[in-house]
PDB file of N, CA and C in Angstrom:
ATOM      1  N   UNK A   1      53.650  58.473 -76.915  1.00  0.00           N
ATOM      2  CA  UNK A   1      53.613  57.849 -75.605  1.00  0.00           C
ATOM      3  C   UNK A   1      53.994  58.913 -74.584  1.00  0.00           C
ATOM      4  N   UNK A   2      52.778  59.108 -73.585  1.00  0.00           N
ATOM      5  CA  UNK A   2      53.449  60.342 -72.315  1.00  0.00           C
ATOM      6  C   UNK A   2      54.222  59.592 -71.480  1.00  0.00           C
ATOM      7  N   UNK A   3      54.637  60.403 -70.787  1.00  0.00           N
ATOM      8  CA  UNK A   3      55.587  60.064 -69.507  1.00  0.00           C
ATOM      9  C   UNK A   3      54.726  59.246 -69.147  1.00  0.00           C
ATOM     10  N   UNK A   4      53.546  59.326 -68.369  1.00  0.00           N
ATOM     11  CA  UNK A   4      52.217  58.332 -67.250  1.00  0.00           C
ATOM     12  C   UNK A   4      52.719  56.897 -67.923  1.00  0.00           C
ATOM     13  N   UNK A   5      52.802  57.029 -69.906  1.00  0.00           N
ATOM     14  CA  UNK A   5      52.312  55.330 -69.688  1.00  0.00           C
ATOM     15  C   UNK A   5      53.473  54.304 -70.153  1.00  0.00           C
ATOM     16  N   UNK A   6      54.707  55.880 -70.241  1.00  0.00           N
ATOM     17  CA  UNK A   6      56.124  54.695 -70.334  1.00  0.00           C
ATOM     18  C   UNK A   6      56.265  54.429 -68.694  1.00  0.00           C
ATOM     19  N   UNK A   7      55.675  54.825 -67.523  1.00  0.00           N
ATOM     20  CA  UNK A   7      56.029  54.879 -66.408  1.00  0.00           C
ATOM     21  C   UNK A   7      55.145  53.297 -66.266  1.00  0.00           C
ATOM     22  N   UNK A   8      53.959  53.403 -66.190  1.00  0.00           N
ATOM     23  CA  UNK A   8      53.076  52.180 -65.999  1.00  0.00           C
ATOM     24  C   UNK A   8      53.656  51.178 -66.980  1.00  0.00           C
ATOM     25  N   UNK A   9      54.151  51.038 -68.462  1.00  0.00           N
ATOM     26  CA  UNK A   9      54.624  50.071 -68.811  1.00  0.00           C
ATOM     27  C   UNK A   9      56.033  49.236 -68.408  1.00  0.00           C
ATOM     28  N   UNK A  10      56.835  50.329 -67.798  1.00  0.00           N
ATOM     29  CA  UNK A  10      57.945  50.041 -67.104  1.00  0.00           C
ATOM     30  C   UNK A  10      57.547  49.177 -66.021  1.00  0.00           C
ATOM     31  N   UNK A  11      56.402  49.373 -65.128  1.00  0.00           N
ATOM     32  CA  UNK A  11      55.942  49.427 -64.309  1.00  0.00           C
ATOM     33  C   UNK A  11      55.457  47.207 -63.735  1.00  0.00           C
ATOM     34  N   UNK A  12      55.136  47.767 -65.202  1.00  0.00           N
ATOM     35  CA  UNK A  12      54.371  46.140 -65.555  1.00  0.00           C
ATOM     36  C   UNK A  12      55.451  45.169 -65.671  1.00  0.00           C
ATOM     37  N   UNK A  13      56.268  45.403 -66.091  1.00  0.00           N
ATOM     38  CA  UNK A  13      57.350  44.430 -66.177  1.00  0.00           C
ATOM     39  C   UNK A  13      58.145  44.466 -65.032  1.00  0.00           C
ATOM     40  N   UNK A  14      57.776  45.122 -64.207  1.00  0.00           N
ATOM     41  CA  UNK A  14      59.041  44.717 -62.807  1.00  0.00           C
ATOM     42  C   UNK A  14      58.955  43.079 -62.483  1.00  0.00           C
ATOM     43  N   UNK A  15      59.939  43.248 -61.527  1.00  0.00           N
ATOM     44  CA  UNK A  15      60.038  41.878 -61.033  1.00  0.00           C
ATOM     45  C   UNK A  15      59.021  41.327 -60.035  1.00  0.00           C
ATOM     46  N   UNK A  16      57.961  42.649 -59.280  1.00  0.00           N
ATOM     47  CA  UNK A  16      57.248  42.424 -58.427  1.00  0.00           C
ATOM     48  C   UNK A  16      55.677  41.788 -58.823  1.00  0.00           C
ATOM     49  N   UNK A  17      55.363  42.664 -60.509  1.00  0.00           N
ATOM     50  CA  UNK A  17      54.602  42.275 -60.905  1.00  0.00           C
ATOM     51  C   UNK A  17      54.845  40.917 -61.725  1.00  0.00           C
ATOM     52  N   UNK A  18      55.968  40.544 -61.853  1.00  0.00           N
ATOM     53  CA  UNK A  18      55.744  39.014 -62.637  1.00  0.00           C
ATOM     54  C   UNK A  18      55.458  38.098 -61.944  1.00  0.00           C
ATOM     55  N   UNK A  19      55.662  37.929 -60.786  1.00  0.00           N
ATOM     56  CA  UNK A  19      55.096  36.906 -59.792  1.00  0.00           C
ATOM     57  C   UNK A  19      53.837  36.768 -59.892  1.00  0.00           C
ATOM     58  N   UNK A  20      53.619  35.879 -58.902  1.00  0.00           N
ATOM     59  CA  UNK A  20      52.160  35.131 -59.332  1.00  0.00           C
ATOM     60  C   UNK A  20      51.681  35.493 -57.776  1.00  0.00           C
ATOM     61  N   UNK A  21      50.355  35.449 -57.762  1.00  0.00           N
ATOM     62  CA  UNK A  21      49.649  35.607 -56.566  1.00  0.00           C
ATOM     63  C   UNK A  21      50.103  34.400 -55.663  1.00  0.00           C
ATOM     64  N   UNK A  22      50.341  34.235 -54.378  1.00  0.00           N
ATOM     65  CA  UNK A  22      50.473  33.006 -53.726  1.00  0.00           C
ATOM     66  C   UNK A  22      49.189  32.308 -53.953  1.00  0.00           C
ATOM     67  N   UNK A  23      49.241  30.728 -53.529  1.00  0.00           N
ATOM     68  CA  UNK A  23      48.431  30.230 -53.504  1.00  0.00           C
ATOM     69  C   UNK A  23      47.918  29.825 -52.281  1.00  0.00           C
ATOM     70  N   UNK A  24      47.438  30.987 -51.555  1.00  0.00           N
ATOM     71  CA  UNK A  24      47.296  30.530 -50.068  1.00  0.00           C
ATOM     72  C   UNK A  24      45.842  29.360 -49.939  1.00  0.00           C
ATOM     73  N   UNK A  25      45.026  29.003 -50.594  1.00  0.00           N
ATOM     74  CA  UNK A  25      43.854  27.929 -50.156  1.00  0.00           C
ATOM     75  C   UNK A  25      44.991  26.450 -50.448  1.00  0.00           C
ATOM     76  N   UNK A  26      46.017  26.648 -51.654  1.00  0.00           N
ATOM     77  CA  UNK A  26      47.156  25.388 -51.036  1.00  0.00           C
ATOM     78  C   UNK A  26      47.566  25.152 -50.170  1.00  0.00           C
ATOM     79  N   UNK A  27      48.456  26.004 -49.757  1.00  0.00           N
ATOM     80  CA  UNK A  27      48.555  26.015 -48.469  1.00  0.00           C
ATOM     81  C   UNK A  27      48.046  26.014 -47.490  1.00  0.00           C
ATOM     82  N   UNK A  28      46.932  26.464 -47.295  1.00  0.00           N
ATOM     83  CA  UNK A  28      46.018  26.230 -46.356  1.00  0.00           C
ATOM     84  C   UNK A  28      45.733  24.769 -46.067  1.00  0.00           C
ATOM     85  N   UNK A  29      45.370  24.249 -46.689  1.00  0.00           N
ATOM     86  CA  UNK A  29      45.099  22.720 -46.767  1.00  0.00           C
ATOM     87  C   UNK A  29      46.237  21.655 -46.732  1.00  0.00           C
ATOM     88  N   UNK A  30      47.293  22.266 -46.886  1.00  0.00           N
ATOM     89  CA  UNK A  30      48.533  21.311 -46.682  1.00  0.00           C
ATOM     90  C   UNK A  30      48.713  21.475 -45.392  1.00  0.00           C
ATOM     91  N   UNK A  31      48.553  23.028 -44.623  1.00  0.00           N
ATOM     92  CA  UNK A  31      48.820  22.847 -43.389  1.00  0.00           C
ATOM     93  C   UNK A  31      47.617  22.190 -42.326  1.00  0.00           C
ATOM     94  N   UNK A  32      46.379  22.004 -42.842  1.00  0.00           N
ATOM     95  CA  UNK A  32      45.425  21.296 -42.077  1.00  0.00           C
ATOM     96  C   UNK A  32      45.628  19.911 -42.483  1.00  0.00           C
ATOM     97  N   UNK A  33      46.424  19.001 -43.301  1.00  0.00           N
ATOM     98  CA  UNK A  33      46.872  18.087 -43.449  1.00  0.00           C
ATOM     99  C   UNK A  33      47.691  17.568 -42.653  1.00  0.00           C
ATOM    100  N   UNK A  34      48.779  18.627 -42.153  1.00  0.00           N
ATOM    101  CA  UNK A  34      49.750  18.398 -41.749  1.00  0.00           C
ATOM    102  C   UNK A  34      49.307  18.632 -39.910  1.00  0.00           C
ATOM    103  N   UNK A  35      48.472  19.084 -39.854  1.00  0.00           N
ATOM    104  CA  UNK A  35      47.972  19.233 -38.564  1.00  0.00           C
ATOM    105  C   UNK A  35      47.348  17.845 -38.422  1.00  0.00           C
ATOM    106  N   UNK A  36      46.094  17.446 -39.204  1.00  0.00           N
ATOM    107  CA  UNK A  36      45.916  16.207 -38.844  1.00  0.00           C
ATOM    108  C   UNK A  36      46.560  15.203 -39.011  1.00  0.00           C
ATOM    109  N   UNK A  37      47.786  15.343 -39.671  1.00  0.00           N
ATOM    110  CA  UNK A  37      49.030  14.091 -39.620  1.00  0.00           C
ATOM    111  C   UNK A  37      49.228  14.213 -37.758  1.00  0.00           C
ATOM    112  N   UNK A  38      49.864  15.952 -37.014  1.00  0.00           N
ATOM    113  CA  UNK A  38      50.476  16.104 -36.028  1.00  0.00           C
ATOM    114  C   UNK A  38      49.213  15.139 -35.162  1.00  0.00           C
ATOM    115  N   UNK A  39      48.011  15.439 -34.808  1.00  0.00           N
ATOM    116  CA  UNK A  39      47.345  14.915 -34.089  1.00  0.00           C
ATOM    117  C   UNK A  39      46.860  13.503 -34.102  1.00  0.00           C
ATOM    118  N   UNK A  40      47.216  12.788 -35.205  1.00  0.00           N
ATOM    119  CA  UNK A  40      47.017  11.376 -35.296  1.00  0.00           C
ATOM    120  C   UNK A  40      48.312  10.833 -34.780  1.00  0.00           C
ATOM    121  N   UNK A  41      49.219  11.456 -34.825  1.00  0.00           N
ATOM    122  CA  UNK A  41      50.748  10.135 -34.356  1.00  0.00           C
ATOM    123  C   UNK A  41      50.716   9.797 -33.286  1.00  0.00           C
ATOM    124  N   UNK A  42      49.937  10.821 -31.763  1.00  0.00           N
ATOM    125  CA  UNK A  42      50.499  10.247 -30.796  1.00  0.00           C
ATOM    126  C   UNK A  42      49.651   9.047 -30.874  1.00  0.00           C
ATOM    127  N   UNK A  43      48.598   8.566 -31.152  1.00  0.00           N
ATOM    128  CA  UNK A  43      47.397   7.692 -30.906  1.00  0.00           C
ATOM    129  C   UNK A  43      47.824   6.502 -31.549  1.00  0.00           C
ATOM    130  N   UNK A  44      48.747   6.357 -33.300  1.00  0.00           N
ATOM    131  CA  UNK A  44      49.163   5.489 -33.724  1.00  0.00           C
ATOM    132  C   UNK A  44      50.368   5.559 -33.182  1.00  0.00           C
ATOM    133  N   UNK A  45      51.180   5.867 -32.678  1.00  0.00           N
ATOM    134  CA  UNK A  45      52.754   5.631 -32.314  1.00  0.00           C
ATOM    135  C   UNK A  45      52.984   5.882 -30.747  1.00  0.00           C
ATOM    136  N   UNK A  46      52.250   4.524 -30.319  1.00  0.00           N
ATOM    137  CA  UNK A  46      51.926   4.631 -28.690  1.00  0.00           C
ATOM    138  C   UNK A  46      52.989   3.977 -28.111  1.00  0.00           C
ATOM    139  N   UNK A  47      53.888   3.015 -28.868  1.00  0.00           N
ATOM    140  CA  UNK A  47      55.186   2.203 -28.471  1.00  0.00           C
ATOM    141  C   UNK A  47      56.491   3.051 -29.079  1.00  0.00           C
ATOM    142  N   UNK A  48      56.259   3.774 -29.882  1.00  0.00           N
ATOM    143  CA  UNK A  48      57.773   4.686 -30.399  1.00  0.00           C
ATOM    144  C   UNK A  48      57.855   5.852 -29.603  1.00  0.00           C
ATOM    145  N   UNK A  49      58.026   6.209 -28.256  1.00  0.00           N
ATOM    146  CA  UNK A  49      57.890   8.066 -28.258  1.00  0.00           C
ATOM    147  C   UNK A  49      58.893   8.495 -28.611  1.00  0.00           C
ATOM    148  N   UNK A  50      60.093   7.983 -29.210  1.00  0.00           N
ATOM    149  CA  UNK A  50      61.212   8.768 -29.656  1.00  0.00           C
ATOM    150  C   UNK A  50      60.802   9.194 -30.694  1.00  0.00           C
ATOM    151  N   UNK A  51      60.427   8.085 -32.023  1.00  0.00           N
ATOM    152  CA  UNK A  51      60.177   8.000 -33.398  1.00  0.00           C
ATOM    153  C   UNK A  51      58.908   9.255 -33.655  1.00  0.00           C
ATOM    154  N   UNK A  52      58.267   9.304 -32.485  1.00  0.00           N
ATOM    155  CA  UNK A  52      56.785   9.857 -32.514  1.00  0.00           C
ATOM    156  C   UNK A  52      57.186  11.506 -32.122  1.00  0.00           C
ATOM    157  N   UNK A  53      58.097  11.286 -31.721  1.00  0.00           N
ATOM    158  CA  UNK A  53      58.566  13.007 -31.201  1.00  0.00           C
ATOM    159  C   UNK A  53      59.400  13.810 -31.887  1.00  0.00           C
ATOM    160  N   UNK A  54      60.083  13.034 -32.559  1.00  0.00           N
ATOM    161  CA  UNK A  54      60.819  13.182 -33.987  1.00  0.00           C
ATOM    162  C   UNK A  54      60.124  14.063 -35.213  1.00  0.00           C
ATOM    163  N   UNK A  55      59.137  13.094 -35.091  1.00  0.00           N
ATOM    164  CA  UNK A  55      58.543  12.938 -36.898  1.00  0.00           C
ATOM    165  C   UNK A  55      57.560  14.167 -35.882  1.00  0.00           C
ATOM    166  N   UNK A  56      56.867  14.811 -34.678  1.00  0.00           N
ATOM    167  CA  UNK A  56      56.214  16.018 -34.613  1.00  0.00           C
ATOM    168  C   UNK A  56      57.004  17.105 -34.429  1.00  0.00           C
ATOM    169  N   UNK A  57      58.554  17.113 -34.576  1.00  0.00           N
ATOM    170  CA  UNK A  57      58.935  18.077 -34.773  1.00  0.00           C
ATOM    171  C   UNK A  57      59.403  18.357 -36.171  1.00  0.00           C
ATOM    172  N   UNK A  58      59.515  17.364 -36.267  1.00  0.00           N
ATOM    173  CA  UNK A  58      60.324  17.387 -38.218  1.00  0.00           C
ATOM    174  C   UNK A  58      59.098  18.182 -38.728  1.00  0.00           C
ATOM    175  N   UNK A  59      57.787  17.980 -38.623  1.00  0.00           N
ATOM    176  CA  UNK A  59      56.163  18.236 -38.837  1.00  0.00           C
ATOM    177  C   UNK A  59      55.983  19.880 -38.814  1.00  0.00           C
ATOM    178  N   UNK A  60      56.649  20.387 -37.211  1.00  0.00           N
ATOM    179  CA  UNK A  60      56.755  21.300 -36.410  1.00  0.00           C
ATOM    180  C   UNK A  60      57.581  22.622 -37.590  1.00  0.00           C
ATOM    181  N   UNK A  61      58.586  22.236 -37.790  1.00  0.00           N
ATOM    182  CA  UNK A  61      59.590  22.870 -38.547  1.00  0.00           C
ATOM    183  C   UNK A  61      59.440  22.667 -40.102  1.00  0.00           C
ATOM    184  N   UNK A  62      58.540  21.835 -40.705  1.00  0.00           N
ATOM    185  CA  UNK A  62      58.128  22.142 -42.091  1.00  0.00           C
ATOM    186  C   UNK A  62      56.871  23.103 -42.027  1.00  0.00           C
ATOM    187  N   UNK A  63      56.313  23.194 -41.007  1.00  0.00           N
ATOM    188  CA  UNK A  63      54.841  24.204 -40.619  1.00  0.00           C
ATOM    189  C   UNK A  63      55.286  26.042 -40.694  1.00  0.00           C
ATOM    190  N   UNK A  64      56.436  25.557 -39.579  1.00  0.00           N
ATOM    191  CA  UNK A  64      57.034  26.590 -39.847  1.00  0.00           C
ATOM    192  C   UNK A  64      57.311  27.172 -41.270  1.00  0.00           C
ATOM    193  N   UNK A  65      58.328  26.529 -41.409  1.00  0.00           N
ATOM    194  CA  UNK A  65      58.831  27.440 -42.703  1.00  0.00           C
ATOM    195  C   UNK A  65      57.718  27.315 -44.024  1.00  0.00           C
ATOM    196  N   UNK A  66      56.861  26.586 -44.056  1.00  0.00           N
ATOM    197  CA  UNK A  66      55.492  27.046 -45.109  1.00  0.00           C
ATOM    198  C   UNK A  66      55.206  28.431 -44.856  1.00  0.00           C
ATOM    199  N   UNK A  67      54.728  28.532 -43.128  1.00  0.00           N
ATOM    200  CA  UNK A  67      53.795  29.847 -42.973  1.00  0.00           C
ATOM    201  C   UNK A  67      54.525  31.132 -43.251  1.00  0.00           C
ATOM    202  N   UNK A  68      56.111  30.868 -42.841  1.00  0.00           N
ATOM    203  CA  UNK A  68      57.028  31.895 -43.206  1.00  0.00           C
ATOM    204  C   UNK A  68      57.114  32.428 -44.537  1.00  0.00           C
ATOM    205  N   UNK A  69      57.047  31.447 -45.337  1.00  0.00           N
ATOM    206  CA  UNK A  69      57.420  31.620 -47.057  1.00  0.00           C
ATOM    207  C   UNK A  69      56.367  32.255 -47.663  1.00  0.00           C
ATOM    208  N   UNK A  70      55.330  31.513 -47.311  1.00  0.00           N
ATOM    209  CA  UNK A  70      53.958  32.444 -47.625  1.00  0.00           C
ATOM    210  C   UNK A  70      53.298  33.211 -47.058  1.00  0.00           C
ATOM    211  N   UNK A  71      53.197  33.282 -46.061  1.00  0.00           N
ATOM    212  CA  UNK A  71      51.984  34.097 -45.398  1.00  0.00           C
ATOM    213  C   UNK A  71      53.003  35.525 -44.557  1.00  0.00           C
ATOM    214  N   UNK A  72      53.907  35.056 -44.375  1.00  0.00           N
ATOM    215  CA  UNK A  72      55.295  35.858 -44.841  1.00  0.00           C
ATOM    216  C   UNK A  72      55.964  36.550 -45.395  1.00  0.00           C
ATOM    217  N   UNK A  73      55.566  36.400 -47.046  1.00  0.00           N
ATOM    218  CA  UNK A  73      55.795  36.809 -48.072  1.00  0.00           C
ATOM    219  C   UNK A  73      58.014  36.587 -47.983  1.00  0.00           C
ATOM    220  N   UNK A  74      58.358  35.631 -47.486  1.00  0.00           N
ATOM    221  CA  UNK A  74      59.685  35.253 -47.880  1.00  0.00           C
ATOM    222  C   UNK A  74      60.140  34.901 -48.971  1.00  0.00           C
ATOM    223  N   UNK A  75      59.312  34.059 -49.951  1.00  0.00           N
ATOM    224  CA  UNK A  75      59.446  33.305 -50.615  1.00  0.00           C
ATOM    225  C   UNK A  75      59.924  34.477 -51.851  1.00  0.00           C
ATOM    226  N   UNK A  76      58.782  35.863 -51.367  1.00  0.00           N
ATOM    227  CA  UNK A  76      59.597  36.768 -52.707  1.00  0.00           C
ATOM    228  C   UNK A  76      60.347  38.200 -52.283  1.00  0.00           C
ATOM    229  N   UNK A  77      60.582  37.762 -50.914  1.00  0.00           N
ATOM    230  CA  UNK A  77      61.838  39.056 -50.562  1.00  0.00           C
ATOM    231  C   UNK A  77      63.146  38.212 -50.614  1.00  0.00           C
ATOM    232  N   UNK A  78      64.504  39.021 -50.546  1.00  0.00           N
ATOM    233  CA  UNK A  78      65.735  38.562 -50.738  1.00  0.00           C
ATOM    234  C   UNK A  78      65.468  37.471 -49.810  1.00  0.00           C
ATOM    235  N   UNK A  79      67.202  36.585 -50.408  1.00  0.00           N
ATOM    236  CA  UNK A  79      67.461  35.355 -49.152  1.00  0.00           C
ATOM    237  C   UNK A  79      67.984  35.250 -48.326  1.00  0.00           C
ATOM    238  N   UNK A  80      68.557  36.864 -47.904  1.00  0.00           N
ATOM    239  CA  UNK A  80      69.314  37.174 -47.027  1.00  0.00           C
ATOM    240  C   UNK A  80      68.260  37.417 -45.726  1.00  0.00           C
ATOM    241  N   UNK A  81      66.936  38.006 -45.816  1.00  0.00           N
ATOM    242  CA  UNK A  81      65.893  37.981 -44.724  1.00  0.00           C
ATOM    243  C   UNK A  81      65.891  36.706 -44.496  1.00  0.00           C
ATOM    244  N   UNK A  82      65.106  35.827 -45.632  1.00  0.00           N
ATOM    245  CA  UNK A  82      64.923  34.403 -45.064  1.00  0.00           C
ATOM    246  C   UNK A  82      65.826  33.774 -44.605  1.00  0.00           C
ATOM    247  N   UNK A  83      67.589  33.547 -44.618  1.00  0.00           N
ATOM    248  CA  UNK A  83      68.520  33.441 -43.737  1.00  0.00           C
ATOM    249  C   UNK A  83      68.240  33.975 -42.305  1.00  0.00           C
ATOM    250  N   UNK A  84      67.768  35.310 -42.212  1.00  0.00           N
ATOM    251  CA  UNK A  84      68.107  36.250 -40.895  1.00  0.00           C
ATOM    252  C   UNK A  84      66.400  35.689 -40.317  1.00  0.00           C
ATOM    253  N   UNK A  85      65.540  35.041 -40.565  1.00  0.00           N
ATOM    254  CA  UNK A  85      64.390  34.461 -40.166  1.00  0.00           C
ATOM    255  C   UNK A  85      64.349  33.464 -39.760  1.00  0.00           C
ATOM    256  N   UNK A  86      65.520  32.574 -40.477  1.00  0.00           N
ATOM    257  CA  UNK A  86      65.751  31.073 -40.031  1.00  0.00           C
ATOM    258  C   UNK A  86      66.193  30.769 -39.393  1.00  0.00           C
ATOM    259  N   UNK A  87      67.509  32.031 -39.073  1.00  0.00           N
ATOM    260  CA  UNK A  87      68.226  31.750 -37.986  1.00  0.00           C
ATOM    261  C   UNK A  87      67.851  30.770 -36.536  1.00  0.00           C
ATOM    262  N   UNK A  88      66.862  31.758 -35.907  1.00  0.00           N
ATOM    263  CA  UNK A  88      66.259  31.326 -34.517  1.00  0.00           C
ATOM    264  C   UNK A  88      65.441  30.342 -34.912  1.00  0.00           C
ATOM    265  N   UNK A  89      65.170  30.012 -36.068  1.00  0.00           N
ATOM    266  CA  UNK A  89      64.514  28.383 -35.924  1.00  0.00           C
ATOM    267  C   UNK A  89      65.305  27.388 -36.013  1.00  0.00           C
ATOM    268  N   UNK A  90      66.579  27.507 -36.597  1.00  0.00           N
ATOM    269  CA  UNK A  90      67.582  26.657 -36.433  1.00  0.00           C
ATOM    270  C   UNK A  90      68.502  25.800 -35.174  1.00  0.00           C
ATOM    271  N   UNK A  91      68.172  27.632 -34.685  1.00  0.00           N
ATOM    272  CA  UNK A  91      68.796  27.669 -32.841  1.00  0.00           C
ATOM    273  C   UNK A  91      67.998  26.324 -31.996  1.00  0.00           C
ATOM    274  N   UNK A  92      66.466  27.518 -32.290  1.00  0.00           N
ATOM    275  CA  UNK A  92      66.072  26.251 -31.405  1.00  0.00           C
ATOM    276  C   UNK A  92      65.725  24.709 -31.417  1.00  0.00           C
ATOM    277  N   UNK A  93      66.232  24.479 -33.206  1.00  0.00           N
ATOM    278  CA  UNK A  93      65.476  22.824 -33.391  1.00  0.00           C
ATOM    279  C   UNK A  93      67.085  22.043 -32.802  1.00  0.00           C
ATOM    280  N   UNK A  94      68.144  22.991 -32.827  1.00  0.00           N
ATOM    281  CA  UNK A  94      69.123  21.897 -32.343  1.00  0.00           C
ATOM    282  C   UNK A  94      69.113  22.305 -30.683  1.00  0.00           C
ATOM    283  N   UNK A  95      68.597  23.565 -30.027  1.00  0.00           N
ATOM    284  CA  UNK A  95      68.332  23.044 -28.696  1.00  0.00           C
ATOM    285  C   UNK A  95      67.130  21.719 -28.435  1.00  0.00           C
ATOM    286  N   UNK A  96      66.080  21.712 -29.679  1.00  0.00           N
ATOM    287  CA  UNK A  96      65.091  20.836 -29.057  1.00  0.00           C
ATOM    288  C   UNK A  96      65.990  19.337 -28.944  1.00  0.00           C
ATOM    289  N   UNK A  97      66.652  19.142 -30.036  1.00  0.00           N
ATOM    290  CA  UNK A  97      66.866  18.156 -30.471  1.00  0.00           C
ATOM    291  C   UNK A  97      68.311  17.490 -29.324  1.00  0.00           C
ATOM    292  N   UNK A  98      68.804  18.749 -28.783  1.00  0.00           N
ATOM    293  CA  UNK A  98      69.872  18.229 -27.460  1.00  0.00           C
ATOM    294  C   UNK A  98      68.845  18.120 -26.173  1.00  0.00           C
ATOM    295  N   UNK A  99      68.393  19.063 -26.307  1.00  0.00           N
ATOM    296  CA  UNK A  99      67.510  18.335 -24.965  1.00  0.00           C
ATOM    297  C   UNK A  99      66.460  17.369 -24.711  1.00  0.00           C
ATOM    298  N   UNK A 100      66.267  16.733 -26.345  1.00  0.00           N
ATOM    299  CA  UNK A 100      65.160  15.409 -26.312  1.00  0.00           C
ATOM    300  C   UNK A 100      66.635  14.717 -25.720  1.00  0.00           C
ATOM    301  N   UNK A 101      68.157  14.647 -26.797  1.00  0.00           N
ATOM    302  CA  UNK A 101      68.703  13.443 -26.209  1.00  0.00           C
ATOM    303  C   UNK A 101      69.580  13.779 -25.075  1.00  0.00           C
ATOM    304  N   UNK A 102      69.422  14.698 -24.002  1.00  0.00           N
ATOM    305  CA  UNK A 102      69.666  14.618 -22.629  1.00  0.00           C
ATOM    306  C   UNK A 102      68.529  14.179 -22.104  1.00  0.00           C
ATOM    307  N   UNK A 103      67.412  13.792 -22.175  1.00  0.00           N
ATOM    308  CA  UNK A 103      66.507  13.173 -21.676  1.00  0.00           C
ATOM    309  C   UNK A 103      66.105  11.963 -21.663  1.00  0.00           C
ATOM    310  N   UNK A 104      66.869  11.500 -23.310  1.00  0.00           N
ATOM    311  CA  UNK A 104      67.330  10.215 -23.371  1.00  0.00           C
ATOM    312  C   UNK A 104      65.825   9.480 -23.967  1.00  0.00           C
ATOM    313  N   UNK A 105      64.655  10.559 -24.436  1.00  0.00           N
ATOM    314  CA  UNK A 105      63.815  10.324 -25.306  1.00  0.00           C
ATOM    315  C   UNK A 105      64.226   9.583 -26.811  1.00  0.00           C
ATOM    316  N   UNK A 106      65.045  10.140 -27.101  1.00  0.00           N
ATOM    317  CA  UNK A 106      65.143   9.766 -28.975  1.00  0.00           C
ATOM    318  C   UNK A 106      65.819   8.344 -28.621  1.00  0.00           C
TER     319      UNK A 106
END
């Protein structure tokens, strides 16, 4: 065995190569799901706008963190990035969420 193919067999077993390819056409389609969930609520939830503004941000912030994880590639770097990524989405879902109820929406 030369050096080249204890290097490539080492190689094969990392942790980078055991992963699996993402499955981005899943995802893809969960998020055009989830888009046509976002664009159907206001039309069915014409008497809730709290309930209705809610459930498009709850919507809002699972969109998010899909596209992050995958298309991102978070899902297979440390969890200390995806912490330091989440941060500012955190920030702003509890500013959204104080300034729906200073508005007195929810």
């Amino acid at each position: 065995m030369s050096h080249n193919d204890a290097h490539v067999s080492a190689h094969a077993t990392s942790p980078a190569a055991a992963h699996a390819h993402p499955p981005y056409m899943k995802v893809f389609f969960f998020l055009v799901f989830l888009t046509i969930v976002e664009v159907a609520i206001p039309f069915t939830m014409t008497g809730s706008k709290g309930l209705a503004t809610t459930l498009l941000l709850v919507i809002s912030v699972v969109k998010i963190l899909t596209i992050a994880r995958y298309f991102m590639h978070l899902k297979f770097d440390a969890k200390i990035l995806g912490l330091i990524a989440c941060a500012p989405l955190v920030c702003a879902s509890i500013m959204s969420f104080v300034l729906l109820w200073d508005n007195a929406i929810i």
